[in-house]
N, C-alpha and C. Protein backbone atom coordinates (compact mmCIF):
# COMPACT_ATOMS: atom_id res chain seq x y z
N UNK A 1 0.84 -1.17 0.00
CA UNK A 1 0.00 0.00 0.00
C UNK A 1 0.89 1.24 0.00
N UNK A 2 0.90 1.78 -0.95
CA UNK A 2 1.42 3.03 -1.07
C UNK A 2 0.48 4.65 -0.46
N UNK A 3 1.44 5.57 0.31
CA UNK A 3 0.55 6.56 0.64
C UNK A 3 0.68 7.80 -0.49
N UNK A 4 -0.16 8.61 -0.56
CA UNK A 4 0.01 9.80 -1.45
C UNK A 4 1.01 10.84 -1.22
N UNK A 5 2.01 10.88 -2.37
CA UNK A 5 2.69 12.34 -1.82
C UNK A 5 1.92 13.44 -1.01
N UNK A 6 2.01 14.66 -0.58
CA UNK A 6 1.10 16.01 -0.59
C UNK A 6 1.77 16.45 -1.50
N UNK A 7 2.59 16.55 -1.97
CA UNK A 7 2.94 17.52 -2.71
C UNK A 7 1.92 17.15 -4.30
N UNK A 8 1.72 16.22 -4.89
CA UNK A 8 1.16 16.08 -5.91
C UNK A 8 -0.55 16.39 -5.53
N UNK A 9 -0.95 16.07 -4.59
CA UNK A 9 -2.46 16.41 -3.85
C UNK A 9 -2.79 18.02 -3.35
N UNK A 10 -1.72 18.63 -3.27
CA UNK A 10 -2.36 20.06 -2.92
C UNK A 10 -2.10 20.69 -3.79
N UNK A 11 -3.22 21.53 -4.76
CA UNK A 11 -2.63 22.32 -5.48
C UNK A 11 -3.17 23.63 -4.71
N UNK A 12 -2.50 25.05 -5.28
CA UNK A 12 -3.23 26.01 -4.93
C UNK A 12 -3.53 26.70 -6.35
N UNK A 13 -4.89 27.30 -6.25
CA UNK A 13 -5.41 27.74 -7.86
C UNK A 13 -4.66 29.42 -7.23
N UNK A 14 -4.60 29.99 -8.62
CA UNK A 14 -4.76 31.70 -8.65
C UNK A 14 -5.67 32.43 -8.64
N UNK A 15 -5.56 33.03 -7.67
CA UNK A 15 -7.28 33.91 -7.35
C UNK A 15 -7.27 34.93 -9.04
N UNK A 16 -8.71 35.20 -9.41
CA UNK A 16 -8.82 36.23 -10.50
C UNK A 16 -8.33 37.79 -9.64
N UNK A 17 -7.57 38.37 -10.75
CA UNK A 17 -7.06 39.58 -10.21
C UNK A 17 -8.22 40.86 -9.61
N UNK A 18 -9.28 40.42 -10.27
CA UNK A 18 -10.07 41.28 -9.43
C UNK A 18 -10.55 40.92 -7.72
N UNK A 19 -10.40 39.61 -7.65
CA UNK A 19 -10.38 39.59 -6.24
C UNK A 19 -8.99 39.71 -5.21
N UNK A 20 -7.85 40.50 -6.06
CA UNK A 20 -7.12 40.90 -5.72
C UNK A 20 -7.03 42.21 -5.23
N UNK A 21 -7.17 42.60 -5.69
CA UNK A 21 -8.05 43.54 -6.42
C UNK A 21 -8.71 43.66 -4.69
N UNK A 22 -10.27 43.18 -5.03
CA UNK A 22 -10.68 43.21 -3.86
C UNK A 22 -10.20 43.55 -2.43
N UNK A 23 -8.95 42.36 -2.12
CA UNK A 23 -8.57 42.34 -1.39
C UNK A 23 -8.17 43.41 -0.59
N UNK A 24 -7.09 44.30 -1.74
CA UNK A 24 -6.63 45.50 -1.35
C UNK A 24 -7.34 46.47 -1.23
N UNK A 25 -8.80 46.48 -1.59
CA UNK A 25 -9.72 47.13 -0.77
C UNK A 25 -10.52 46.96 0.48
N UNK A 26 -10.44 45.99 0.45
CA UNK A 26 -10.73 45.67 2.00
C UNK A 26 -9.66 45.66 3.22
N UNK A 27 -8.73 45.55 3.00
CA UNK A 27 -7.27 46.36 3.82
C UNK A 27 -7.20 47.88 4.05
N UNK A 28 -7.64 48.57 2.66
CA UNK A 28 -7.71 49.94 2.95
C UNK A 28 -8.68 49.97 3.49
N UNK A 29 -9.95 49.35 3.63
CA UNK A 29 -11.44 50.18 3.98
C UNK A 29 -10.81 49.65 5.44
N UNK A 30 -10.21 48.72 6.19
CA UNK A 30 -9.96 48.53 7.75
C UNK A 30 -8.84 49.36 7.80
N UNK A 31 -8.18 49.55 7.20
CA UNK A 31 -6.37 50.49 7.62
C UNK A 31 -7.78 51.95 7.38
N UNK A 32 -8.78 52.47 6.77
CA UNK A 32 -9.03 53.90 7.10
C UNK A 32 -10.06 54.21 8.16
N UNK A 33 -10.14 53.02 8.56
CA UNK A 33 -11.31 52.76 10.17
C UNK A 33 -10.31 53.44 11.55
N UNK A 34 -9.18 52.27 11.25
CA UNK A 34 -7.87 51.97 12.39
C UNK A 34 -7.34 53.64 11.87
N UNK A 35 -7.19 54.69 11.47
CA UNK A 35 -6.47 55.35 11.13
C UNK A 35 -7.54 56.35 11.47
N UNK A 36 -8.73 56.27 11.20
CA UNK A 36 -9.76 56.71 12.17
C UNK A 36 -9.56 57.56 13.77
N UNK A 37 -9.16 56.38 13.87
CA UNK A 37 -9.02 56.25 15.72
C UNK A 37 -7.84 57.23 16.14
N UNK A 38 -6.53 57.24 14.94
CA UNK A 38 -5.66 57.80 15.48
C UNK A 38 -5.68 59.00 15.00
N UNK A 39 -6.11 59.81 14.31
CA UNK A 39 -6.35 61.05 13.77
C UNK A 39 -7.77 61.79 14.73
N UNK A 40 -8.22 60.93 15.95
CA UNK A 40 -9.34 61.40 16.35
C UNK A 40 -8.73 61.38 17.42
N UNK A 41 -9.64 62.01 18.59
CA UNK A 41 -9.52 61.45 20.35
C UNK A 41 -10.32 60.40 20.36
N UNK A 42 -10.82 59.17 19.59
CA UNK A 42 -11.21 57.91 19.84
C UNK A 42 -9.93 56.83 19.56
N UNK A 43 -10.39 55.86 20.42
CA UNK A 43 -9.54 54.60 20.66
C UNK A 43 -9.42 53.90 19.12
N UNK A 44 -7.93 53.13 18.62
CA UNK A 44 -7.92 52.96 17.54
C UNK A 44 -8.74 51.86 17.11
N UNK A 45 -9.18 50.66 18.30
CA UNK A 45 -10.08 49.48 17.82
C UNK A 45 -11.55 49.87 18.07
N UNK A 46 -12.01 51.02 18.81
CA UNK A 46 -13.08 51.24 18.58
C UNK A 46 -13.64 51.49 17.22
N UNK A 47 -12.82 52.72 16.72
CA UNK A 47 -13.52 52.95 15.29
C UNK A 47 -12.89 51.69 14.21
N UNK A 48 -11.94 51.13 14.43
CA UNK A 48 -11.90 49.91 14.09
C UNK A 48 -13.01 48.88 14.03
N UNK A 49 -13.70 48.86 14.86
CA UNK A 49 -15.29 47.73 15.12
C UNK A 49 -16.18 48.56 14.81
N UNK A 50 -16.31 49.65 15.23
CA UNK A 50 -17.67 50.08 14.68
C UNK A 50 -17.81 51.17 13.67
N UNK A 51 -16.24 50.93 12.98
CA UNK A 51 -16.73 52.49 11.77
C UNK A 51 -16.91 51.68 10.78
N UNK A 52 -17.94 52.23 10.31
CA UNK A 52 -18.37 51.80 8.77
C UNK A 52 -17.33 50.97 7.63
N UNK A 53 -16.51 51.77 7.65
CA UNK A 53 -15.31 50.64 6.50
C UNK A 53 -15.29 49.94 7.20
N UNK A 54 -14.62 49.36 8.39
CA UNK A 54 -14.64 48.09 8.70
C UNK A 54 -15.85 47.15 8.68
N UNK A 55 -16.74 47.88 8.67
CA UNK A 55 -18.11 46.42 8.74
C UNK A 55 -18.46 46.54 7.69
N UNK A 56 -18.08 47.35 6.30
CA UNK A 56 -18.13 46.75 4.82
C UNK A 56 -17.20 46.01 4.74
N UNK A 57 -15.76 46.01 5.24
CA UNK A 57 -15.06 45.18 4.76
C UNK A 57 -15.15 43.78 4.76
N UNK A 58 -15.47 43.70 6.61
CA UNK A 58 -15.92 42.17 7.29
C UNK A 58 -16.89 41.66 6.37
N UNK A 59 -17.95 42.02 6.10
CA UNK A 59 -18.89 41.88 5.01
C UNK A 59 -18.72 41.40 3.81
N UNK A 60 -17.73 42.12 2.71
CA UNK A 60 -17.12 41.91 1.78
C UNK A 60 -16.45 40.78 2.01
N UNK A 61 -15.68 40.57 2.36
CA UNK A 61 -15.02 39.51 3.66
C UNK A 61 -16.17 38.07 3.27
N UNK A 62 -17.21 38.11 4.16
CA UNK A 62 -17.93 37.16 4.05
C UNK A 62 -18.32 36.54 2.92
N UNK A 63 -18.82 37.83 2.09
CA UNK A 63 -19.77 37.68 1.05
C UNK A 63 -18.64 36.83 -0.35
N UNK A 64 -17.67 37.38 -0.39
CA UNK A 64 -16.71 36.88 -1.45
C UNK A 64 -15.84 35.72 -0.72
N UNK A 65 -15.81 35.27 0.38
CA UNK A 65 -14.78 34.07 0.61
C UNK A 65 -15.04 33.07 0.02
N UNK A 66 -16.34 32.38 -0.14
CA UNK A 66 -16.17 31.21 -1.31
C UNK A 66 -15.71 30.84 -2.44
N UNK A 67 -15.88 32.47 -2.68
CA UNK A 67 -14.92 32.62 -4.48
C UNK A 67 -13.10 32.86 -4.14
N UNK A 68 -12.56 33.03 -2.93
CA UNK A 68 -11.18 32.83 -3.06
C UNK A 68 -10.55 31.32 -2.21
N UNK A 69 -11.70 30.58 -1.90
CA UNK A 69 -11.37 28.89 -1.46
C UNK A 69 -10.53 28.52 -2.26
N UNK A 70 -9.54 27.62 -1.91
CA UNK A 70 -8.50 27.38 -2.46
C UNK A 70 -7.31 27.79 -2.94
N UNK A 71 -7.66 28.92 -2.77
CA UNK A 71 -6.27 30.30 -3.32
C UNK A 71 -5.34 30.87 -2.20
N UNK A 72 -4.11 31.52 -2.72
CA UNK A 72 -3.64 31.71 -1.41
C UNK A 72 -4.16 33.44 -0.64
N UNK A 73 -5.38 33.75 -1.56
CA UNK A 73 -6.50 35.01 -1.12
C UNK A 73 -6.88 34.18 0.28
N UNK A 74 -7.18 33.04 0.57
CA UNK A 74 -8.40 32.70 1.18
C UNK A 74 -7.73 32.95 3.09
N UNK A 75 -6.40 32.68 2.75
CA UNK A 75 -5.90 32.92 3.96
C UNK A 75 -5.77 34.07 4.42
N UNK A 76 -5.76 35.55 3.35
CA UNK A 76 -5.60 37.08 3.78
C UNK A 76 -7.47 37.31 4.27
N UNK A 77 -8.40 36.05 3.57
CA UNK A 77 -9.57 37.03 3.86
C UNK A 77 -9.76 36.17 5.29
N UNK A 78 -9.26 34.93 6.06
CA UNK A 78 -9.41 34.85 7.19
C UNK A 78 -8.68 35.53 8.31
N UNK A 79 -7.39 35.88 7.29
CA UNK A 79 -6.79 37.03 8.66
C UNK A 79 -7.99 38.31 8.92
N UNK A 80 -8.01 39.08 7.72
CA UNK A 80 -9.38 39.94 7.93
C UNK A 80 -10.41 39.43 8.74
N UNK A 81 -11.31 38.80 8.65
CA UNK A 81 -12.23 38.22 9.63
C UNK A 81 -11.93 38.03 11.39
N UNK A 82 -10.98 37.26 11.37
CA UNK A 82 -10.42 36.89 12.51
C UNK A 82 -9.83 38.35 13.59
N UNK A 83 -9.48 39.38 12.45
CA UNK A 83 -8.54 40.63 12.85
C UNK A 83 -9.90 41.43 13.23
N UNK A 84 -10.95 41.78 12.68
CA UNK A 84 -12.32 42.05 13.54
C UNK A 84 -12.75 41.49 14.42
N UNK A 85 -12.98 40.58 14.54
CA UNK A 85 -13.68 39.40 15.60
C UNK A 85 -12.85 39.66 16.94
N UNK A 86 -11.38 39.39 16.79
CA UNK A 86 -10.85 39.58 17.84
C UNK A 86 -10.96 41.06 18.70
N UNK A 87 -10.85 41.64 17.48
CA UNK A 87 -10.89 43.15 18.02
C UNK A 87 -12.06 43.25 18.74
N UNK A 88 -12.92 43.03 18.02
CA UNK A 88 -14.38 43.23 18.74
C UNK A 88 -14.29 42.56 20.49
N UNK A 89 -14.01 41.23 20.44
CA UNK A 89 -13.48 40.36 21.65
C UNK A 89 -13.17 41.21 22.74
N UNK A 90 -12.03 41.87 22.61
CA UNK A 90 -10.95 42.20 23.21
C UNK A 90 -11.61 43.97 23.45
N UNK A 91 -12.29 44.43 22.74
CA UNK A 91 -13.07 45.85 22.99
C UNK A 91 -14.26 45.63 23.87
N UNK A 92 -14.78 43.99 24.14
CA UNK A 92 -15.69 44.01 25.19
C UNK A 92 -15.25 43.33 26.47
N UNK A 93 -14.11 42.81 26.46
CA UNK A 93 -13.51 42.49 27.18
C UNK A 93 -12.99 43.96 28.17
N UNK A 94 -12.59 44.83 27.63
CA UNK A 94 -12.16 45.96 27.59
C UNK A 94 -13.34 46.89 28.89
N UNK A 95 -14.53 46.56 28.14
CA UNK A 95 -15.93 47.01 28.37
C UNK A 95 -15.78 46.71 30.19
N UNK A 96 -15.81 45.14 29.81
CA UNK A 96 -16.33 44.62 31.28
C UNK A 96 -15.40 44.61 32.15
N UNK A 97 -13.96 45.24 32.10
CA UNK A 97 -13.30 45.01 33.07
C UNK A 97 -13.58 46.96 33.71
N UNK A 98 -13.62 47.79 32.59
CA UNK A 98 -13.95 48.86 32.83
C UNK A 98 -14.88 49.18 33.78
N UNK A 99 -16.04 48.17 34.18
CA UNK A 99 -16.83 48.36 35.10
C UNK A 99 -16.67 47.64 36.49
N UNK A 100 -15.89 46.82 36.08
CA UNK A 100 -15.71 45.98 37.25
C UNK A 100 -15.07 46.91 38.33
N UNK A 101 -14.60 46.26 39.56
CA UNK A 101 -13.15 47.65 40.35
C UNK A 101 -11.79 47.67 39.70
N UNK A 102 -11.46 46.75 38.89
CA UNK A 102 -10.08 46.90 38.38
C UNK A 102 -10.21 48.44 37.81
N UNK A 103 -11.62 48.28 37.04
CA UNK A 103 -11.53 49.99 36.69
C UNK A 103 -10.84 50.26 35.05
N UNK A 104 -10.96 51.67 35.54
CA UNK A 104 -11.07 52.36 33.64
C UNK A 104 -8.95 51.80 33.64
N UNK A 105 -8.18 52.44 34.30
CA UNK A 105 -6.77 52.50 34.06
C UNK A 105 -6.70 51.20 32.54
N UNK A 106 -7.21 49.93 33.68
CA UNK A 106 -6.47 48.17 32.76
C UNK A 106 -7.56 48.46 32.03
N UNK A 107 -8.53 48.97 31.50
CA UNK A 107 -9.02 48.93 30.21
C UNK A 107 -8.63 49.50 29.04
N UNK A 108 -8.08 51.16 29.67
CA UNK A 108 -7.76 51.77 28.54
C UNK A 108 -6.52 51.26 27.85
N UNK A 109 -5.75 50.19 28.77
CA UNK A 109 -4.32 49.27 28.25
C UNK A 109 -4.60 48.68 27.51
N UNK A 110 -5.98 47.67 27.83
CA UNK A 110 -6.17 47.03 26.75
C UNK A 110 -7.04 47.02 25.67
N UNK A 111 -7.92 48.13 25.63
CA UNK A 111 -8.21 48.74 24.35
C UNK A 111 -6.86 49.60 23.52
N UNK A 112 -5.72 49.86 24.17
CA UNK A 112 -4.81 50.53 23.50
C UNK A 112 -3.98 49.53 23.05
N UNK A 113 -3.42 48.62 23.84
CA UNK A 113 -2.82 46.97 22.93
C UNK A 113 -3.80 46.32 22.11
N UNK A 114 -5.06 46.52 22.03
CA UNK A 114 -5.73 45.68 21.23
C UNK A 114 -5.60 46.99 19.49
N UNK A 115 -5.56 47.95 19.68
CA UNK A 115 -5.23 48.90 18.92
C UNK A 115 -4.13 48.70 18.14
N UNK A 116 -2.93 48.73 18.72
CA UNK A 116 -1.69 48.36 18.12
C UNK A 116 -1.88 47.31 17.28
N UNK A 117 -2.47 46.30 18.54
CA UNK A 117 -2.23 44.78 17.67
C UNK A 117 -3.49 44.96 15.96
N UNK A 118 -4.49 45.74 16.17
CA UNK A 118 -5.10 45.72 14.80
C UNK A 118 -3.66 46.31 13.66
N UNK A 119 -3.01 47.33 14.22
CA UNK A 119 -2.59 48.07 13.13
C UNK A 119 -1.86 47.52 12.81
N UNK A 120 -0.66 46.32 13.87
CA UNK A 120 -0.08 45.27 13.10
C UNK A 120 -0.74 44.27 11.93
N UNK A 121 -1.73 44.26 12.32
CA UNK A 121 -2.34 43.06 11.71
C UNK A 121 -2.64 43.56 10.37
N UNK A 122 -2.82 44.59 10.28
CA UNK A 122 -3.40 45.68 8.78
C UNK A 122 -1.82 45.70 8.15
N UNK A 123 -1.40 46.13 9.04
CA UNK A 123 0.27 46.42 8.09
C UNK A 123 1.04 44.91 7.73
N UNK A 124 0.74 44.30 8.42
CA UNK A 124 1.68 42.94 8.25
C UNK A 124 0.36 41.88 7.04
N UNK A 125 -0.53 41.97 7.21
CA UNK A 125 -1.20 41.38 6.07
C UNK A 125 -1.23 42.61 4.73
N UNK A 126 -1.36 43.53 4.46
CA UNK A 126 -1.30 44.62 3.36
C UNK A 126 0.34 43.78 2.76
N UNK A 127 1.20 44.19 3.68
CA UNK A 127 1.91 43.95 3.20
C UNK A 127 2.47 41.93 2.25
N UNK A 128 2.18 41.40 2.99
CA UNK A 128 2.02 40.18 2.27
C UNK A 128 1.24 39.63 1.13
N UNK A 129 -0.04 40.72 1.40
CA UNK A 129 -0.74 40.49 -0.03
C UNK A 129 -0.08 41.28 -1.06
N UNK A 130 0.71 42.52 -0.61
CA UNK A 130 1.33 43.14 -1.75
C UNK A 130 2.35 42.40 -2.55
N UNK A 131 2.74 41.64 -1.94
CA UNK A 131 3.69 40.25 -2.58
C UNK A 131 3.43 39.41 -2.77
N UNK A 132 1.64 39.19 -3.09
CA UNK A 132 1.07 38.00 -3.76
C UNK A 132 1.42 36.68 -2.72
N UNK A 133 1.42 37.09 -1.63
CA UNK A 133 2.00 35.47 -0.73
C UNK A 133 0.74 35.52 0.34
N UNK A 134 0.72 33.99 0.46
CA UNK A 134 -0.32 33.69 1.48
C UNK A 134 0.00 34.16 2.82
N UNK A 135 -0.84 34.05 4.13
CA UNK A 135 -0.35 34.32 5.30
C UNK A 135 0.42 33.12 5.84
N UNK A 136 1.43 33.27 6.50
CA UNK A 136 1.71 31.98 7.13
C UNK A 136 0.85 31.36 8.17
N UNK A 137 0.93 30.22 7.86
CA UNK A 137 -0.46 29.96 8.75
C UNK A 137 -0.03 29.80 10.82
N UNK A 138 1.37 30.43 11.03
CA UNK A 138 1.41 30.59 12.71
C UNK A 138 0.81 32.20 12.83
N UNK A 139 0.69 32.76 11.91
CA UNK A 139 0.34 34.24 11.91
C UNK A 139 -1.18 34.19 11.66
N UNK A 140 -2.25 33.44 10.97
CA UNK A 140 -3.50 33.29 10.92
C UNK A 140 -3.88 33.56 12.23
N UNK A 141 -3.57 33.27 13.87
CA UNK A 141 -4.79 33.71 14.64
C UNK A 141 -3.83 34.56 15.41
């Protein structure tokens, strides 16, 4: 009994350039949410979760991931997804410690690390899709 290479069993297809395309619009519509925050006196993952580009993007996001399955798109549109979700996470997390007695101080830390960590996540995926390369998958969550 012989087993299957992987290498002959995985292929990866090429996404059509317009969902490349895509892509790099949905990076800008979250990099001008996150950029939002810092050009304002609001927190950078707030307007991150709840400004408008970002919940077209997440959206866009949703609505087109079946059409980049199999491509190495499919891994930039789960970093996107995952890079909201968490944010969102981590902004109500944020919420409830704010009320608790720990108090406002450890919230505004970690609405301000959860900030950073979006803008990494915008700059370090932009940039990988700009080089046509998938995410590595220890960097996916």
């Amino acid at each position: 009994m012989t087993t299957p290479s992987l290498s002959s069993e995985t292929t990866v297809r090429h996404p059509r350039e317009g969902l490349i395309t895509l892509a790099h619009v949905i990076y800008a519509l979250h990099a001008f949410s996150a950029l939002t925050g810092l050009a304002s006196s609001v927190l950078v993952v707030t307007t991150f979760v709840t400004g408008w580009p970002s919940i077209i993007a997440v959206i866009l996001n949703y609505v087109k991931r079946s059409e980049v399955r199999g491509t190495w798109l499919d891994s930039h549109f789960g970093w996107q997804i995952r890079t909201f979700w968490f944010a969102l996470l981590w902004l109500v997390v944020g919420g409830m410690v704010f009320v608790t007695f720990i108090g406002f101080p450890v919230a505004v830390v970690i609405w301000i690390l959860t900030g950073l960590w979006v803008l990494y996540r915008i700059a370090r995926g932009w940039m990988t899709l700009s080089a046509e390369k998938a995410m590595p998958q220890a960097y996916i969550v």
